[in-house]
Protein backbone atom coordinates (compact mmCIF):
# COMPACT_ATOMS: atom_id res chain seq x y z
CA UNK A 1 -156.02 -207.31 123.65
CA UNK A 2 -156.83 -207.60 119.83
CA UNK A 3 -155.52 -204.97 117.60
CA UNK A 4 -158.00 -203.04 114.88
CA UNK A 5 -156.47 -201.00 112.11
CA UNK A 6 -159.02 -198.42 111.65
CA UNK A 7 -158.70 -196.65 108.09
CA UNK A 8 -159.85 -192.83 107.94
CA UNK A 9 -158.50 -190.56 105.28
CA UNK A 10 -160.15 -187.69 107.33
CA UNK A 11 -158.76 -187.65 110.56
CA UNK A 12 -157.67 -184.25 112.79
CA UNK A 13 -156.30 -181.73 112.05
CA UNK A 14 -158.49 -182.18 109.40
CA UNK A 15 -161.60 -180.23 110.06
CA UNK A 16 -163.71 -182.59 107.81
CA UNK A 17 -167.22 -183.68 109.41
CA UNK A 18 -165.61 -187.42 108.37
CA UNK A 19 -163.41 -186.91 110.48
CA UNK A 20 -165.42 -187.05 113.56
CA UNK A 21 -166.08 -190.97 113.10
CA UNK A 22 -163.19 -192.30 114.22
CA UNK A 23 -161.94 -189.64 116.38
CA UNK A 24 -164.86 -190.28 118.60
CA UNK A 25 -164.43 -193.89 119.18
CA UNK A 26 -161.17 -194.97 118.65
CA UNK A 27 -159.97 -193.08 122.30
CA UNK A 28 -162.48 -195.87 124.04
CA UNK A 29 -161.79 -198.89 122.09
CA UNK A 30 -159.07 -200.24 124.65
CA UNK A 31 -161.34 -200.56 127.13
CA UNK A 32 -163.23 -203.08 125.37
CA UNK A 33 -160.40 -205.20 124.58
CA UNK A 34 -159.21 -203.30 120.87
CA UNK A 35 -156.02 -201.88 120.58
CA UNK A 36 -156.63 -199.40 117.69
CA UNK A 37 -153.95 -198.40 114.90
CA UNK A 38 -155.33 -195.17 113.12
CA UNK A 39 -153.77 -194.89 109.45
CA UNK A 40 -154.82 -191.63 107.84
CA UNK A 41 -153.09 -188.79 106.03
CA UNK A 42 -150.23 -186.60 106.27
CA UNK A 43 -152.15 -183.53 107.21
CA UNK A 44 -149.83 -181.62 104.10
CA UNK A 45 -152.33 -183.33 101.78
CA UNK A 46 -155.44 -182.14 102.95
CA UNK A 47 -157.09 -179.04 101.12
CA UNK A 48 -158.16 -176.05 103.65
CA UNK A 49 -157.76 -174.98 106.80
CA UNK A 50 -156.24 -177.69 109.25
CA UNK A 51 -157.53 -177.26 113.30
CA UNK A 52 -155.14 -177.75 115.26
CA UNK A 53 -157.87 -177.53 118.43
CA UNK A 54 -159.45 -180.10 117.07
CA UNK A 55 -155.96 -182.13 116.96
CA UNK A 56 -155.24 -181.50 120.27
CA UNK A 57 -158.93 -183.19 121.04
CA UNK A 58 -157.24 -186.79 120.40
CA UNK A 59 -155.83 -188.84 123.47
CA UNK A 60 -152.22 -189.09 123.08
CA UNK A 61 -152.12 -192.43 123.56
CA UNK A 62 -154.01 -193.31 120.33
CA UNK A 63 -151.74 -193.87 117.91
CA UNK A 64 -152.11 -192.35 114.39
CA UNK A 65 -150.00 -193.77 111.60
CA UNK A 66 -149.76 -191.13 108.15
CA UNK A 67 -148.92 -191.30 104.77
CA UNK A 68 -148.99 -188.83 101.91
CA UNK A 69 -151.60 -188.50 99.54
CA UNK A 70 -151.16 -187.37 96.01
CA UNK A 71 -150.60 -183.67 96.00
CA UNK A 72 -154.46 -181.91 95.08
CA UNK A 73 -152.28 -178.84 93.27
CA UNK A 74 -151.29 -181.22 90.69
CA UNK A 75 -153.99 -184.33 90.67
CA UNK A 76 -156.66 -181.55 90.40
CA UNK A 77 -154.69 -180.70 86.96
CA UNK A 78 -155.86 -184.08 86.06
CA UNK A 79 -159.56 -183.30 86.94
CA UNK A 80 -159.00 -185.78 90.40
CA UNK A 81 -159.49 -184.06 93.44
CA UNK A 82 -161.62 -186.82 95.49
CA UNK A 83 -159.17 -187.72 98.75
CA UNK A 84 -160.12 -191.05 98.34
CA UNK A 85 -158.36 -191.43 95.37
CA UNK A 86 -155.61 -188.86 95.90
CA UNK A 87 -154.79 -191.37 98.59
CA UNK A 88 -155.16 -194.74 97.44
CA UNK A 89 -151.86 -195.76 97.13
CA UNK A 90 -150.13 -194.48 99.99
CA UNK A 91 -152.94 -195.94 102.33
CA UNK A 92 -152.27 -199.21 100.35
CA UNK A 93 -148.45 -199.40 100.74
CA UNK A 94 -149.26 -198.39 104.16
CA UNK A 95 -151.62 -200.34 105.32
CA UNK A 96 -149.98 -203.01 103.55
CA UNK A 97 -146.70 -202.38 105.50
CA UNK A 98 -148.49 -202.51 108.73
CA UNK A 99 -150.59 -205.90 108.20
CA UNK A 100 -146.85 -207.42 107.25
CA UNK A 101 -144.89 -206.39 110.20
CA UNK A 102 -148.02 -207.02 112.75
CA UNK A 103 -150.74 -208.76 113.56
CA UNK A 104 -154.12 -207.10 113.40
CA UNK A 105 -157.32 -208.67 113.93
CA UNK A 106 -159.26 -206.90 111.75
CA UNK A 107 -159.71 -203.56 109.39
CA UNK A 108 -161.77 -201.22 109.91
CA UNK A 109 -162.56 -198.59 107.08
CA UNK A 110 -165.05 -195.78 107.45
CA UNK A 111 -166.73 -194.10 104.17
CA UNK A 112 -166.48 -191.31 103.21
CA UNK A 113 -164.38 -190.88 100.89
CA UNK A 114 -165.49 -194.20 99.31
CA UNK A 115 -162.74 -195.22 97.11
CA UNK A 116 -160.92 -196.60 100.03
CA UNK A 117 -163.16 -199.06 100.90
CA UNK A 118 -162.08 -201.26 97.65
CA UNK A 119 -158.70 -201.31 99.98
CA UNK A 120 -160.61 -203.85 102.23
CA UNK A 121 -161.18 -206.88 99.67
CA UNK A 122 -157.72 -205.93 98.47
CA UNK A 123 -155.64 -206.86 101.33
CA UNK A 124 -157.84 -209.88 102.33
CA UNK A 125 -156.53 -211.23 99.39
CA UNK A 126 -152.54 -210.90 100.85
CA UNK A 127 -153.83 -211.40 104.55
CA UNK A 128 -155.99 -212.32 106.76
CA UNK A 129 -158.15 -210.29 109.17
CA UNK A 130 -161.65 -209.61 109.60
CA UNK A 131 -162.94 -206.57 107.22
CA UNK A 132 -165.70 -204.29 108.44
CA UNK A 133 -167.06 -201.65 106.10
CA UNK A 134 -168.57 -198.43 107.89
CA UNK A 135 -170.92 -196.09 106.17
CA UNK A 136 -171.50 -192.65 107.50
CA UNK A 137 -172.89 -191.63 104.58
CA UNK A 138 -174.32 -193.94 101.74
CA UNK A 139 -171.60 -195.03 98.43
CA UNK A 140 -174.69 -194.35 96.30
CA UNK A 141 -177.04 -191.63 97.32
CA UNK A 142 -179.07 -188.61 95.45
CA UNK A 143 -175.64 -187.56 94.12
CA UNK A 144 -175.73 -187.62 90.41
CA UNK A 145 -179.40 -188.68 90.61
CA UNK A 146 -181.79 -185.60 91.68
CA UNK A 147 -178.55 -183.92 93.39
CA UNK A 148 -175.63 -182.62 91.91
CA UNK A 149 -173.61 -179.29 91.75
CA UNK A 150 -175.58 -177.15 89.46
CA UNK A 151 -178.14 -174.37 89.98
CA UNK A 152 -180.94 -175.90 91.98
CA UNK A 153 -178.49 -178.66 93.46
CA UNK A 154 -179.00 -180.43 89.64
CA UNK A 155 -177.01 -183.15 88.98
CA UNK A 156 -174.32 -182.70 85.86
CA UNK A 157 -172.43 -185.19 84.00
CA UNK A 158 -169.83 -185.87 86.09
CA UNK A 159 -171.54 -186.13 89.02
CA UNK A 160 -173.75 -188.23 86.94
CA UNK A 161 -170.94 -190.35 86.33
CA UNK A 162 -169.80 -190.42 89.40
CA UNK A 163 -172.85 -192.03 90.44
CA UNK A 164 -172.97 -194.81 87.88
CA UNK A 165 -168.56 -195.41 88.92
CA UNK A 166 -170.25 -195.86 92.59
CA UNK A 167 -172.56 -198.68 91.45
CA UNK A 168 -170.11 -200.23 89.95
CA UNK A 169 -167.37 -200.52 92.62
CA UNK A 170 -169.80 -200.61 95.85
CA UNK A 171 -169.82 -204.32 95.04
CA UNK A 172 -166.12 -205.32 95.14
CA UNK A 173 -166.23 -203.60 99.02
CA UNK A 174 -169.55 -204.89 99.81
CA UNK A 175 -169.30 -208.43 99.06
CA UNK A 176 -165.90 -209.11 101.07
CA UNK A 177 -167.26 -206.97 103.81
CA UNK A 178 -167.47 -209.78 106.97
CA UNK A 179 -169.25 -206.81 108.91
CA UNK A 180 -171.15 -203.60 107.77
CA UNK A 181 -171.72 -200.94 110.14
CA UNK A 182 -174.33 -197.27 109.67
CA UNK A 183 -175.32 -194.24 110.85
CA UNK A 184 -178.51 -195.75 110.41
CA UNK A 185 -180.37 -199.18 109.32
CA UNK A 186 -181.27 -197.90 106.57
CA UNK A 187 -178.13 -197.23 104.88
CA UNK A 188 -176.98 -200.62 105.02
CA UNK A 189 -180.53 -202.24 104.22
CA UNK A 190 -180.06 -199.97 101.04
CA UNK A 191 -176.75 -200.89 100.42
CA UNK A 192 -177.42 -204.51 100.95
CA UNK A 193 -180.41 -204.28 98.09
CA UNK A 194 -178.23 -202.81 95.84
CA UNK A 195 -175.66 -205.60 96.33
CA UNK A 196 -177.85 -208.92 97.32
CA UNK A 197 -174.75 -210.92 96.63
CA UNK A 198 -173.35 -209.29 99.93
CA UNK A 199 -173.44 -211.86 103.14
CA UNK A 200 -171.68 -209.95 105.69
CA UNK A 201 -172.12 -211.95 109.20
CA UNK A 202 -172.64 -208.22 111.32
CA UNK A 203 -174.40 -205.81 110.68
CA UNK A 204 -175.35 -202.60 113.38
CA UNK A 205 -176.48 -199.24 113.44
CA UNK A 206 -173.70 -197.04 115.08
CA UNK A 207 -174.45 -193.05 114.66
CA UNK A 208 -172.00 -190.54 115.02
CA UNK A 209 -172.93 -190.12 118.28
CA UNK A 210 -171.37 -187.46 121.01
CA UNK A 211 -168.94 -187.12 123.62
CA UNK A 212 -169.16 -184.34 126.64
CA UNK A 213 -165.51 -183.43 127.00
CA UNK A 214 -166.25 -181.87 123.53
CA UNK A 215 -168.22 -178.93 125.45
CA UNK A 216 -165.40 -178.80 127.99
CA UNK A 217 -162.61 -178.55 125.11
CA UNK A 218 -164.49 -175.53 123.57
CA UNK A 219 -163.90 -173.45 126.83
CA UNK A 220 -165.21 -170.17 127.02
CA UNK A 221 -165.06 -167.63 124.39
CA UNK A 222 -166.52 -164.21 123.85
CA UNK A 223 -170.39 -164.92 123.23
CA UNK A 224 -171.48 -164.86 119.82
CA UNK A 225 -174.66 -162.84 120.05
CA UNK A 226 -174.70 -159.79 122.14
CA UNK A 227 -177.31 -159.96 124.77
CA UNK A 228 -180.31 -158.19 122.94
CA UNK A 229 -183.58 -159.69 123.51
CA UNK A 230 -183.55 -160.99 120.23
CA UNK A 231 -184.35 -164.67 119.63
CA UNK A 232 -180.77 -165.79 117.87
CA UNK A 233 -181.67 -168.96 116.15
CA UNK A 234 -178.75 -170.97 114.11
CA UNK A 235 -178.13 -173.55 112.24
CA UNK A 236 -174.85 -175.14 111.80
CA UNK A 237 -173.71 -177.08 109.15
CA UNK A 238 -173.37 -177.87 105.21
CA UNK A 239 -176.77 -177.12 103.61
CA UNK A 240 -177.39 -179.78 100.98
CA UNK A 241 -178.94 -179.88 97.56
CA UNK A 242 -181.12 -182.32 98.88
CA UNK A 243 -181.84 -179.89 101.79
CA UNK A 244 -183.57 -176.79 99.99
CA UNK A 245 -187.09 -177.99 100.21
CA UNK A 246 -186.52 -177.67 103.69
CA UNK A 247 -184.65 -174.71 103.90
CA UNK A 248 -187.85 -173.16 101.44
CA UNK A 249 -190.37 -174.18 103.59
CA UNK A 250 -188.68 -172.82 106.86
CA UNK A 251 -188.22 -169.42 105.61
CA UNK A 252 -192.05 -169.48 104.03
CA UNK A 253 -193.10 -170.28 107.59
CA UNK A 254 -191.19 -167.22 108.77
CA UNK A 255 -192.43 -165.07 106.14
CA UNK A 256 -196.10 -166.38 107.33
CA UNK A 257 -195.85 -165.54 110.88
CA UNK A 258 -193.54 -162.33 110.45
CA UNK A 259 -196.40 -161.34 108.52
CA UNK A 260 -198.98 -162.00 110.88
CA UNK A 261 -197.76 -161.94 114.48
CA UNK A 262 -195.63 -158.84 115.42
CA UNK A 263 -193.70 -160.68 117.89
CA UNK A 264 -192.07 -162.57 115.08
CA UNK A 265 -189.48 -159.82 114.48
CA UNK A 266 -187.63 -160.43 118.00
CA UNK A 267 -186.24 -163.77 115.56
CA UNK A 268 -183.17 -163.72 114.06
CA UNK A 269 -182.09 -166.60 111.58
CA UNK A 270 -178.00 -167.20 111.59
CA UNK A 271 -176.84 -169.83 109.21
CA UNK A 272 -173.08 -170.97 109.65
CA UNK A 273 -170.91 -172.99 107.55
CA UNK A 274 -173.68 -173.69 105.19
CA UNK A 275 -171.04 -174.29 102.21
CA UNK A 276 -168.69 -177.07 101.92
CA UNK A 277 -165.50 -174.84 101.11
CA UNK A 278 -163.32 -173.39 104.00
CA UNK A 279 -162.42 -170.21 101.71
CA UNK A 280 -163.63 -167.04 102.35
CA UNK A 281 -165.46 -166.15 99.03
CA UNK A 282 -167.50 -169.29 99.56
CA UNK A 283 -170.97 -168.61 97.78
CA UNK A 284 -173.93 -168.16 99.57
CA UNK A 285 -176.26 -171.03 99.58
CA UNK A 286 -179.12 -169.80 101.92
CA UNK A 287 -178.89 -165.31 101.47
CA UNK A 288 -180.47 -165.95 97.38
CA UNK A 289 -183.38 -168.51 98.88
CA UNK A 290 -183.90 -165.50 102.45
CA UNK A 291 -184.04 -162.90 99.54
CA UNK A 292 -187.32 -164.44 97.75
CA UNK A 293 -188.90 -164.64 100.59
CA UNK A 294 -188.06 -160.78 101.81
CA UNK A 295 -186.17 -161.66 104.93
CA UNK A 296 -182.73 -160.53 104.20
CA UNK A 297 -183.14 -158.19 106.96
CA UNK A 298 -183.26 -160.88 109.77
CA UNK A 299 -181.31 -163.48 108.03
CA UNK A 300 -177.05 -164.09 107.93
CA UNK A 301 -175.13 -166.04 106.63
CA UNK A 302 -171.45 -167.00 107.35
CA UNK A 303 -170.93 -169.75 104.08
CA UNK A 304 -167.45 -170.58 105.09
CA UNK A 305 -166.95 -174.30 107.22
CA UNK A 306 -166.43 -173.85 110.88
CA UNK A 307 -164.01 -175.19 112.84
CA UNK A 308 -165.54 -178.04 115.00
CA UNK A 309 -165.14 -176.09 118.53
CA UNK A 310 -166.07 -173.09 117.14
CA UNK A 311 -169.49 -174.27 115.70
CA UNK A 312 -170.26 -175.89 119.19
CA UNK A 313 -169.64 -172.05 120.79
CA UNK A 314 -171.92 -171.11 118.03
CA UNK A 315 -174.43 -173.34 119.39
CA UNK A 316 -173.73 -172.95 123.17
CA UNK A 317 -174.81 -169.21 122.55
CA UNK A 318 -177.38 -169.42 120.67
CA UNK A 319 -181.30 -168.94 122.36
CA UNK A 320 -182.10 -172.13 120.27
CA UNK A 321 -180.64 -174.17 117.47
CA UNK A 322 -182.26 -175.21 113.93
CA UNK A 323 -181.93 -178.30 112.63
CA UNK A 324 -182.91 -179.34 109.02
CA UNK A 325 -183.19 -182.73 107.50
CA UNK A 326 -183.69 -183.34 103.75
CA UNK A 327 -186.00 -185.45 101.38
CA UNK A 328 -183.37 -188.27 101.75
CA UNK A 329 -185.20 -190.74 104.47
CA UNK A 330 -182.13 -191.91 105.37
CA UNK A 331 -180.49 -188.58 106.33
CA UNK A 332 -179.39 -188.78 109.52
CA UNK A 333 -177.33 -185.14 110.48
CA UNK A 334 -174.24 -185.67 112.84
CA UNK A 335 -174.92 -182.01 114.24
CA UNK A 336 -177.98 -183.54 116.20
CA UNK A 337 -175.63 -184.68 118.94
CA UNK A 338 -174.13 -181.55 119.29
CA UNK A 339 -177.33 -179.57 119.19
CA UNK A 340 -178.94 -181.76 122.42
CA UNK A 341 -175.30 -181.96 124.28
CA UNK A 342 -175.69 -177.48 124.47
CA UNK A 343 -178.27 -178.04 126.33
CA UNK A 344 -180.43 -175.58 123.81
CA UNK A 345 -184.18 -175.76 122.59
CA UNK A 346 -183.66 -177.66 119.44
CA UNK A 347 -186.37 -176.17 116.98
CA UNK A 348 -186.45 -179.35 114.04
CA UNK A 349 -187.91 -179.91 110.18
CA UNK A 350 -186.98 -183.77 109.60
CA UNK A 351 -187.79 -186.55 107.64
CA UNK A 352 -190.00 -188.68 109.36
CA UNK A 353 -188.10 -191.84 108.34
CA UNK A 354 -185.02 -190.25 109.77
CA UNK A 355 -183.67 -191.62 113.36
CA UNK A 356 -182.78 -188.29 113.85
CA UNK A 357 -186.67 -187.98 114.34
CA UNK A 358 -186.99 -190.78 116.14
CA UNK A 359 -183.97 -189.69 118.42
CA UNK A 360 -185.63 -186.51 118.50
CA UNK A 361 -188.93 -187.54 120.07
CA UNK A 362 -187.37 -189.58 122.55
CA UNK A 363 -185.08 -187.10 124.31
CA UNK A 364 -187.16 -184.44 124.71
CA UNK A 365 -190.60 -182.99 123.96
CA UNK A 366 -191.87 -178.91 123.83
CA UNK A 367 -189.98 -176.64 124.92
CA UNK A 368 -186.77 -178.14 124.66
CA UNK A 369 -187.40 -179.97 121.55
CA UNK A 370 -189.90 -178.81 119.04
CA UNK A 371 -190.26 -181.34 116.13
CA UNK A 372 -192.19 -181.14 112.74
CA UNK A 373 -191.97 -184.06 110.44
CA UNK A 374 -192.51 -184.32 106.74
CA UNK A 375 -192.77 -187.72 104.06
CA UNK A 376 -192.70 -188.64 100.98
CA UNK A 377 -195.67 -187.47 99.40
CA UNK A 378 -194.06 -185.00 97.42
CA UNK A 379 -195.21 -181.65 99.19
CA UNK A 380 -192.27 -181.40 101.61
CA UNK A 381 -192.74 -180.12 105.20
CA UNK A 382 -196.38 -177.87 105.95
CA UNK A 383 -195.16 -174.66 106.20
CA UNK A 384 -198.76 -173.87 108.84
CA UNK A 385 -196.74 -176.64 111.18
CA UNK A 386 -193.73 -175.20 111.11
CA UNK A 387 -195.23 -171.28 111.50
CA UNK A 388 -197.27 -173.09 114.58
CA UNK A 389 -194.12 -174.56 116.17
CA UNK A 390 -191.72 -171.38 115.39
CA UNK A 391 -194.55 -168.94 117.24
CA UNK A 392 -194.44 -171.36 120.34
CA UNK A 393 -190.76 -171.39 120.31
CA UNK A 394 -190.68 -167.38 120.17
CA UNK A 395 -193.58 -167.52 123.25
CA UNK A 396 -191.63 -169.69 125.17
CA UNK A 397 -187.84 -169.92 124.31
CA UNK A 398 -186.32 -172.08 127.03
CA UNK A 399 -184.84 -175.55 127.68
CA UNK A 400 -186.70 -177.47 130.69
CA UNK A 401 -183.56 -178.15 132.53
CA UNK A 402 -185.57 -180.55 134.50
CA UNK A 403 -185.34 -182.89 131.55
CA UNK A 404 -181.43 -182.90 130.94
CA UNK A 405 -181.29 -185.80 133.19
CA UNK A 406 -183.51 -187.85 131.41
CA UNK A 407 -182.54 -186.65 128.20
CA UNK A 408 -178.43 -187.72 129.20
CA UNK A 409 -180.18 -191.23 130.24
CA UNK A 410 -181.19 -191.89 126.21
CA UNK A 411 -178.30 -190.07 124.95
CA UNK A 412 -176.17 -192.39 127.04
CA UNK A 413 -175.77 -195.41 124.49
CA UNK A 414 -175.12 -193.00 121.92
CA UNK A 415 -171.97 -191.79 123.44
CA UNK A 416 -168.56 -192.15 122.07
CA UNK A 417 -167.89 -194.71 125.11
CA UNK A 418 -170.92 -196.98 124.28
CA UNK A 419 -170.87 -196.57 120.39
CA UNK A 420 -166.88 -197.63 120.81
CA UNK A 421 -168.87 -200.94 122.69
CA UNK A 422 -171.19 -201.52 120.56
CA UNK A 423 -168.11 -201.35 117.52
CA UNK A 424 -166.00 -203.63 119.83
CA UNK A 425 -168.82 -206.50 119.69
CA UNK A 426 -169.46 -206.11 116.07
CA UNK A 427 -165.82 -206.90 115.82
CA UNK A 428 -165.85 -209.72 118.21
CA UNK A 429 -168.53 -211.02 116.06
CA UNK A 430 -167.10 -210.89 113.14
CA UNK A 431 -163.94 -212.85 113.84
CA UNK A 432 -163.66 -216.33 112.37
């Protein structure tokens, strides 16, 4: 058995969707010959609502190893509020602590938050291991660039700056990285372009992927939508700058058809968690964009972050579930895998380069996926194509339950089991 130090700032009962990375596959590691060591943070230091159902998720035999963070009520005086950095130095001490006292194989550290994956070509430098670096999302993205935190999701200065910090430092973590792992192949490929100095030995796609005692941990609660007729579609999940031109052309398409096909009014449009805040005066991101196109009559919004179980309920009682990609090819949403593993109709607006899309087409086909695809010529998804797909969703609103067998056969490498496989070789590979 070789031992694996896996570093994750966001770890339960931190609600986080970072969070999920780890928690998925460090439960199966062992039975691929890893013995994993989770260091993360005292959950005292995180900011917003802890869930402790989500806690209670992890295997007690993994074993979790925290340390404090810098306090956010006073770093934030200081303009810092990025956990990465909040947490820097206790993961270093502790991290350092543990590579002293025992003998690990190799570090593994999962982005985001970034900052901690400079930790990695900091310790090789005191000991030796094998360092894999793990993107879930990418160091340098649209943030700062054509994304940001102002009206419109435009970038400001600091996000701005941000950015051009990211450049600079993706490097350091890059270049001593022996493996690099992805949500998809084209994070890395980017990342490896923007650092062609980088030689890691490994590299592999590993997605977020899924695991079906999830659904059996959410239990049963009181349904969300009252049995009405109506067609209850939701999506779950952060809505991102990057994301509007999607979220525009969706509503335009219901506009369209409300417009011209009375049966379009049985559809109502639910939106949870859209924001990225856990308080309850979080703003609105989707209820100003419904109100230009007139629809604030068949269109909620609960802004506030949902706990993990309680989004799957949300999802589990839905009649179908919306799913919304954004002009970033490489966007690759983690809620897909939750989506097919309800057992819904998944009603989609991707990015053709995404392998969401690609996942998408494989699992399932109308009615129980219905999938419109957009590029990069500019002009964002065809609203006709999407008014097309939404009427044959309202016609025919049902999952083919014929095709959950054959749908569990592909979704079967992407499981938490497999994916912890497929991280156990790229760690075999990567040892000297």
């Amino acid at each position: 058995m070789r031992n694996v130090l896996m570093i994750s700032p966001h770890f339960p009962p931190d609600s986080s969707a970072a969070t999920h990375r780890v928690r998925l596959i460090a439960p199966h590691l062992a039975r691929y010959g890893w013995q994993p060591t989770v260091l993360s943070i005292d959950p005292r230091d995180y900011e917003g609502r802890l869930d402790p159902d989500l806690a209670a998720s992890v295997p007690p035999d993994v074993r979790v190893v925290r340390t404090r963070a810098w306090p956010a009520s006073a770093s934030r005086l200081a303009g810092i509020g990025d956990l990465g950095l909040r947490a820097f130095h206790g993961l270093w001490h502790a991290a350092s602590d543990l590579l002293a006292r025992e003998s690990f194989h190799a570090v593994f550290i999962t982005i985001y938050p970034a900052y901690p994956a400079l930790l990695g070509p900091l310790l090789k430098k005191r000991f030796a291991f094998s360092f894999v670096l793990d993107y879930q999302d990418p160091w340098v993205g649209e943030w700062g660039r054509s994304a940001g935190p102002l009206a419109g999701g435009k970038p400001d200065l600091k996000s701005r700056l941000s950015r051009l910090v990211a450049a600079r430092l993706e490097p350091h973590a890059l270049e001593a990285a022996d493996g690099v792992t992805a949500v998809s192949r084209a994070t890395f490929e980017q990342a490896l372009e923007r650092t062609p100095r980088a030689r890691p030995r490994v590299l592999a796609e590993l997605p977020i992927g899924w695991d079906r005692a999830d659904l059996e941990h959410a239990g049963r609660e009181s349904a969300t939508f009252s049995d009405d007729g109506l067609i209850h579609l939701s999506y779950v999940g952060t809505l991102l700058p990057a994301g509007f031109e999607t979220l525009r052309a969706v509503l335009a398409a219901v506009a369209a058809l409300r417009a011209a096909k009375p049966a379009a009014s049985r559809v109502r449009l639910h939106f949870f968690g859209t924001s990225n805040q856990r308080t309850s005066d979080a703003a609105a991101r989707v209820l100003p964009v419904a109100a230009e196109y007139g629809l604030l009559d068949i269109v909620t919004e609960h802004a506030p972050r949902l706990d993990y179980f309680d989004a799957l309920r949300v999802l589990r009682d839905s009649t179908a579930v919306l799913l919304m990609g954004s002009r970033e090819p490489h966007y690759t949403p983690s809620k897909v895998f939750p989506a097919l593993m309800v057992r819904r109709p998944v009603f989609a607006v991707m990015h053709a380069a995404s392998n969401a899309s690609d996942l998408l087409r494989t699992v399932g086909r109308a009615p129980s996926v219905r999938l419109v695809t957009y590029g990069d010529d500019g002009n964002g998804a065809d609203v006709d194509s999407i008014a097309r797909e939404l009427s044959a969703l309202i016609d025919h609103p049902c999952y083919d339950a014929g095709a959950a067998a054959e749908a569990d056969g592909v979704l079967e490498p992407l499981s938490a089991r497999s994916l912890a496989g497929r991280l156990a070789n790229v760690l075999d590979r990567c040892l000297p």
